[in-house]
N, C-alpha and C. Protein backbone atom coordinates (compact mmCIF):
# COMPACT_ATOMS: atom_id res chain seq x y z
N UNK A 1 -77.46 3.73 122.56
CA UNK A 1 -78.18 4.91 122.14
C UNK A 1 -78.16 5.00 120.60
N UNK A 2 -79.17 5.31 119.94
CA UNK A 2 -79.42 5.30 118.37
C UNK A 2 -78.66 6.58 118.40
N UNK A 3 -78.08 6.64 116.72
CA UNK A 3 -77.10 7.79 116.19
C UNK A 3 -77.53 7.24 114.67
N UNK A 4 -76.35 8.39 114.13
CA UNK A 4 -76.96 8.07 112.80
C UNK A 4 -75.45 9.23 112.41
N UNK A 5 -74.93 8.92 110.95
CA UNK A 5 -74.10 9.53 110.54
C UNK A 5 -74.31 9.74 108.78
N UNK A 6 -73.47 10.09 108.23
CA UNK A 6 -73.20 10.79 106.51
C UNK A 6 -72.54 9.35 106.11
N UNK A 7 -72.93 8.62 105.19
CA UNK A 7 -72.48 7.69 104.43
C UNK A 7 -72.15 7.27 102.72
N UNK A 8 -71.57 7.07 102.21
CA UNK A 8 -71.64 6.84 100.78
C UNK A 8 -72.45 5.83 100.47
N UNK A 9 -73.25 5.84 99.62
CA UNK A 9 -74.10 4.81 99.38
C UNK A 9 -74.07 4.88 97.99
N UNK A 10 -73.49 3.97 97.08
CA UNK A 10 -73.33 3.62 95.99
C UNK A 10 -75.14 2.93 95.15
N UNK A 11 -75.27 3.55 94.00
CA UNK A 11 -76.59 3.37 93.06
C UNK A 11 -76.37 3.19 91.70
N UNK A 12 -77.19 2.25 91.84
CA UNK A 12 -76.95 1.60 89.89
C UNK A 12 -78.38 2.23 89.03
N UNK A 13 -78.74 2.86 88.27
CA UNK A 13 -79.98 3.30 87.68
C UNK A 13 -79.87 2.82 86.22
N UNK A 14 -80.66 1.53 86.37
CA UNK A 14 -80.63 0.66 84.93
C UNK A 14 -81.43 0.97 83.84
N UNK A 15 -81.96 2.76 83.72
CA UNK A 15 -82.56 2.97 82.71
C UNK A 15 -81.42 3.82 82.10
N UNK A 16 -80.16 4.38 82.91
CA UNK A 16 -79.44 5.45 82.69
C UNK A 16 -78.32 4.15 82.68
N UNK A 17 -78.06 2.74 83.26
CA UNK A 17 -76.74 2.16 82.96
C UNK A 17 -75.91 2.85 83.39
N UNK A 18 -76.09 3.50 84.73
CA UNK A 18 -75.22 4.08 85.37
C UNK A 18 -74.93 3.96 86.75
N UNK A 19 -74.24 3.78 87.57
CA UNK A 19 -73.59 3.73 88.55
C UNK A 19 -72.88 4.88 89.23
N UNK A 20 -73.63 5.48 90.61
CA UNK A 20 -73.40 6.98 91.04
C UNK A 20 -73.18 6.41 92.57
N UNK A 21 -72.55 7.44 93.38
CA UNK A 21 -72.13 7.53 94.65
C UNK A 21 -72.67 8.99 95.34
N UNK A 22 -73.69 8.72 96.90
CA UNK A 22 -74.31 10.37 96.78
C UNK A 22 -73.97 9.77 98.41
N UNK A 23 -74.33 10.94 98.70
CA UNK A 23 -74.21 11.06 100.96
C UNK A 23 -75.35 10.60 101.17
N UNK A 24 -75.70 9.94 101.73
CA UNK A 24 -76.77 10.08 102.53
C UNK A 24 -77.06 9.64 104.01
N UNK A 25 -77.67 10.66 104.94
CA UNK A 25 -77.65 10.16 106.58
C UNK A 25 -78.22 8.80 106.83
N UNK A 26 -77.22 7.98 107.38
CA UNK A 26 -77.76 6.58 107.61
C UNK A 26 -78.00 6.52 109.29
N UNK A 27 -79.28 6.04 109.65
CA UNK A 27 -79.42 5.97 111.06
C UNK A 27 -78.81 4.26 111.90
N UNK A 28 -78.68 4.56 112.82
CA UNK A 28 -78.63 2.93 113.60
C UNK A 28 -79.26 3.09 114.98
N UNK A 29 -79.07 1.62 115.45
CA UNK A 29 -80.08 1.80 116.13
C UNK A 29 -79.45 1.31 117.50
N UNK A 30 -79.38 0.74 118.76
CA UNK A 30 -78.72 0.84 120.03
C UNK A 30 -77.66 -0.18 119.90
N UNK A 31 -78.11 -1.47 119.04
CA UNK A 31 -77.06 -2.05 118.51
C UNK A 31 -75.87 -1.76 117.96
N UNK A 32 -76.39 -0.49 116.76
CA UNK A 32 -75.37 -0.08 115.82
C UNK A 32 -75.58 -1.15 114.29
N UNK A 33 -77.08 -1.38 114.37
CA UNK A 33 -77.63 -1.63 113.05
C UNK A 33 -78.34 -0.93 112.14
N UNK A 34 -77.81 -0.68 111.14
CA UNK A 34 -78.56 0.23 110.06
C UNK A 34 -80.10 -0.13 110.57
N UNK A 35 -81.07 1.14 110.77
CA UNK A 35 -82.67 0.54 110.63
C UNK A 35 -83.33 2.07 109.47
N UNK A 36 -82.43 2.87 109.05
CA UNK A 36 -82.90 3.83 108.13
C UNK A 36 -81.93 4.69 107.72
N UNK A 37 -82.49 5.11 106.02
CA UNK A 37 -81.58 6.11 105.59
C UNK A 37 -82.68 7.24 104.95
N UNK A 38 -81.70 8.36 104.52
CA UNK A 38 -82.40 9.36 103.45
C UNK A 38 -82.53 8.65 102.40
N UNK A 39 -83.82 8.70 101.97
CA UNK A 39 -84.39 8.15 100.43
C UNK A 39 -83.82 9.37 99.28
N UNK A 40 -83.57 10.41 99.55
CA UNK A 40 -82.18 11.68 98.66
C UNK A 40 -80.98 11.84 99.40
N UNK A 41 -80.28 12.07 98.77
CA UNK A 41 -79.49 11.98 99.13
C UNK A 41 -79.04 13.46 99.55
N UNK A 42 -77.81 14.23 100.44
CA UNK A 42 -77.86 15.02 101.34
C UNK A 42 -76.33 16.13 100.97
N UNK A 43 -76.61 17.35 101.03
CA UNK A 43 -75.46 17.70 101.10
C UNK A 43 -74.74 18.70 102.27
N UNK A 44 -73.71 19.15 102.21
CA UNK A 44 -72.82 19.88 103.12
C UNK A 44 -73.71 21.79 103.51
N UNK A 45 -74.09 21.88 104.97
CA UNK A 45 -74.66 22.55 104.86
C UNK A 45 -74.54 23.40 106.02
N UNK A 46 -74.59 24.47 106.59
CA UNK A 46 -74.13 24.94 108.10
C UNK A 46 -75.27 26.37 108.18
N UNK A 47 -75.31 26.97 109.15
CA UNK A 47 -75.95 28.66 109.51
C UNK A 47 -74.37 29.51 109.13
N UNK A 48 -73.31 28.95 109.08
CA UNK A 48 -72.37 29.79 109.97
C UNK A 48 -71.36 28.86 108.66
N UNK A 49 -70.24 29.87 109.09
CA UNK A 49 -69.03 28.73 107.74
C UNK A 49 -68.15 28.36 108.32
N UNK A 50 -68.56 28.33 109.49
CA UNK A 50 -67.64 27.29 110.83
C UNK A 50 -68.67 26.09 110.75
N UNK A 51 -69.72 26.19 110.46
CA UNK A 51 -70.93 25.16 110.58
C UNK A 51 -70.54 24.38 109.39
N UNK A 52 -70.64 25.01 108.33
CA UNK A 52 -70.45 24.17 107.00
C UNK A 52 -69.25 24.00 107.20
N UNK A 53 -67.83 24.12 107.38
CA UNK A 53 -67.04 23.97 107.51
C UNK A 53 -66.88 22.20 108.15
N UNK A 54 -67.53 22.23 109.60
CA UNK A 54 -67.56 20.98 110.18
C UNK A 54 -68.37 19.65 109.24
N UNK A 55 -69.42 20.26 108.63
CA UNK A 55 -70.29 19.33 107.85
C UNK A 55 -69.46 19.05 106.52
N UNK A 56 -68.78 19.39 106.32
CA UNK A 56 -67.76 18.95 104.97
C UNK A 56 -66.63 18.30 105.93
N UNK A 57 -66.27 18.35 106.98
CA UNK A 57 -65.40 17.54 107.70
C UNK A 57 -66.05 15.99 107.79
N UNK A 58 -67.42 15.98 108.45
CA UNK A 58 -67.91 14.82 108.09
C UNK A 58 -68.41 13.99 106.80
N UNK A 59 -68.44 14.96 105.80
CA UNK A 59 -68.56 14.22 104.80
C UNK A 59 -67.24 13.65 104.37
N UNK A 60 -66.18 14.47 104.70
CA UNK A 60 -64.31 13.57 104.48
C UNK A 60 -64.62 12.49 105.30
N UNK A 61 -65.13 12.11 105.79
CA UNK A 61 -64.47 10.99 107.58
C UNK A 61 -65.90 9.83 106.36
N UNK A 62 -66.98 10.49 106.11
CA UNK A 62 -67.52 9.13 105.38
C UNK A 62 -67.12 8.61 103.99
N UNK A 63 -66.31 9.22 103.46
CA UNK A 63 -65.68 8.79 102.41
C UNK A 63 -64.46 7.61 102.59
N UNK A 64 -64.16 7.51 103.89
CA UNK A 64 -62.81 7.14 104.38
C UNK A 64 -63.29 5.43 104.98
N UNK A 65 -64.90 5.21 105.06
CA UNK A 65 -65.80 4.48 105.50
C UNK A 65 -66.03 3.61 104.64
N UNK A 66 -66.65 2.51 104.56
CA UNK A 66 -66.88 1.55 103.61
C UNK A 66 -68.11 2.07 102.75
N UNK A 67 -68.60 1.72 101.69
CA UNK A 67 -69.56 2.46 101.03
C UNK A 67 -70.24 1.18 100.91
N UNK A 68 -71.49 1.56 100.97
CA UNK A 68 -72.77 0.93 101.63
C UNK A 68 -73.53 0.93 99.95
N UNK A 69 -74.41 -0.09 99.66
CA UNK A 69 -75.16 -0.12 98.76
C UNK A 69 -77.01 -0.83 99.10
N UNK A 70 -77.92 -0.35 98.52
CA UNK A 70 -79.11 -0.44 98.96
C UNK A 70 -79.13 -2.01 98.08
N UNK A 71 -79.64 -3.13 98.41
CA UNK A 71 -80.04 -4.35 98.10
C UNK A 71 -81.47 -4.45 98.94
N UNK A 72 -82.15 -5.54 97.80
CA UNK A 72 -83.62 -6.02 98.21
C UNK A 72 -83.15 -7.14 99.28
N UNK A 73 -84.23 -7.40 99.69
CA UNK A 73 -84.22 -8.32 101.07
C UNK A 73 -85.59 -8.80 101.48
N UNK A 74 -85.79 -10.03 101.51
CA UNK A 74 -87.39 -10.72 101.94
C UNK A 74 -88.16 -9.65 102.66
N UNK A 75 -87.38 -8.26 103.89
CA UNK A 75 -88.02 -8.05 104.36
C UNK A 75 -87.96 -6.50 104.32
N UNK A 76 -87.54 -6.22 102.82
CA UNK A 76 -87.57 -4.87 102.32
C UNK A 76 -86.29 -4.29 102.03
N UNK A 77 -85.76 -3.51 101.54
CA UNK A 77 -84.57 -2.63 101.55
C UNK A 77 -83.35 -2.77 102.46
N UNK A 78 -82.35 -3.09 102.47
CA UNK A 78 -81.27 -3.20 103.20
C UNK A 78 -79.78 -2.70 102.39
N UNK A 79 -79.26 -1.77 103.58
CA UNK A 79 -77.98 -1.61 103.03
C UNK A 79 -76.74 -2.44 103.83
N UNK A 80 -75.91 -2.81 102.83
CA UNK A 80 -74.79 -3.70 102.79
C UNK A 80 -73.68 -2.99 102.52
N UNK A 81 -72.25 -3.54 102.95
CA UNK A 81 -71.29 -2.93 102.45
C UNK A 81 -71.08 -3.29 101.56
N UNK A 82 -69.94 -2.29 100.64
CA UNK A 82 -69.34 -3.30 99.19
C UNK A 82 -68.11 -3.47 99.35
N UNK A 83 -68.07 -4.78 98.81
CA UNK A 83 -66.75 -5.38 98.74
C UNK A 83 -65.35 -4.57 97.90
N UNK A 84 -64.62 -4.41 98.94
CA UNK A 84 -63.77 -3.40 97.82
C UNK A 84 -63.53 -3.45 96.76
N UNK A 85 -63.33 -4.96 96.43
CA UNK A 85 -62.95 -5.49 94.54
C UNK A 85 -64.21 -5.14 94.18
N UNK A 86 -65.52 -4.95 94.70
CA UNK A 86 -66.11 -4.34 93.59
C UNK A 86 -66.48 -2.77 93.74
N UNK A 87 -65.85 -2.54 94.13
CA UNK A 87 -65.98 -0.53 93.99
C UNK A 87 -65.23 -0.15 92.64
């Protein structure tokens, strides 16, 4: 069954020479292969502050996760993990 969760996804912006880390919902698919993410990135949000409460719980549990970075690919956009030596 496709799911999809809150991920760190690490970004380099080579007009700014900068290197940032934002959330964003990454989907998978029955496999459990990335096939989409948020093109913005996402923040902690609820109706209720039991709601937001839980949604800042999941943003702890994706920090704790490997952080994912967007790379080109023959067949478009793909995210990869990063290697810890280079975080």
């Amino acid at each position: 069954m496709s799911h999809w969760n809150t991920r760190v996804i690490r970004k380099y912006d080579q007009k700014t020479d900068t290197t940032i880390f934002e959330m964003h919902e990454v989907h998978y698919d029955d496999n459990n292969r990335i096939i989409a993410w948020t093109e913005s990135s996402v923040g902690p949000f609820g109706e209720t502050l039991a709601e937001l409460k839980e949604d800042i719980k999941h943003f702890l549990e994706a920090v704790q996760k490997p952080i994912l970075q967007e790379n080109c690919h023959e067949a478009g956009e793909i995210l990869v993990e990063v290697k810890e030596s280079e975080r």
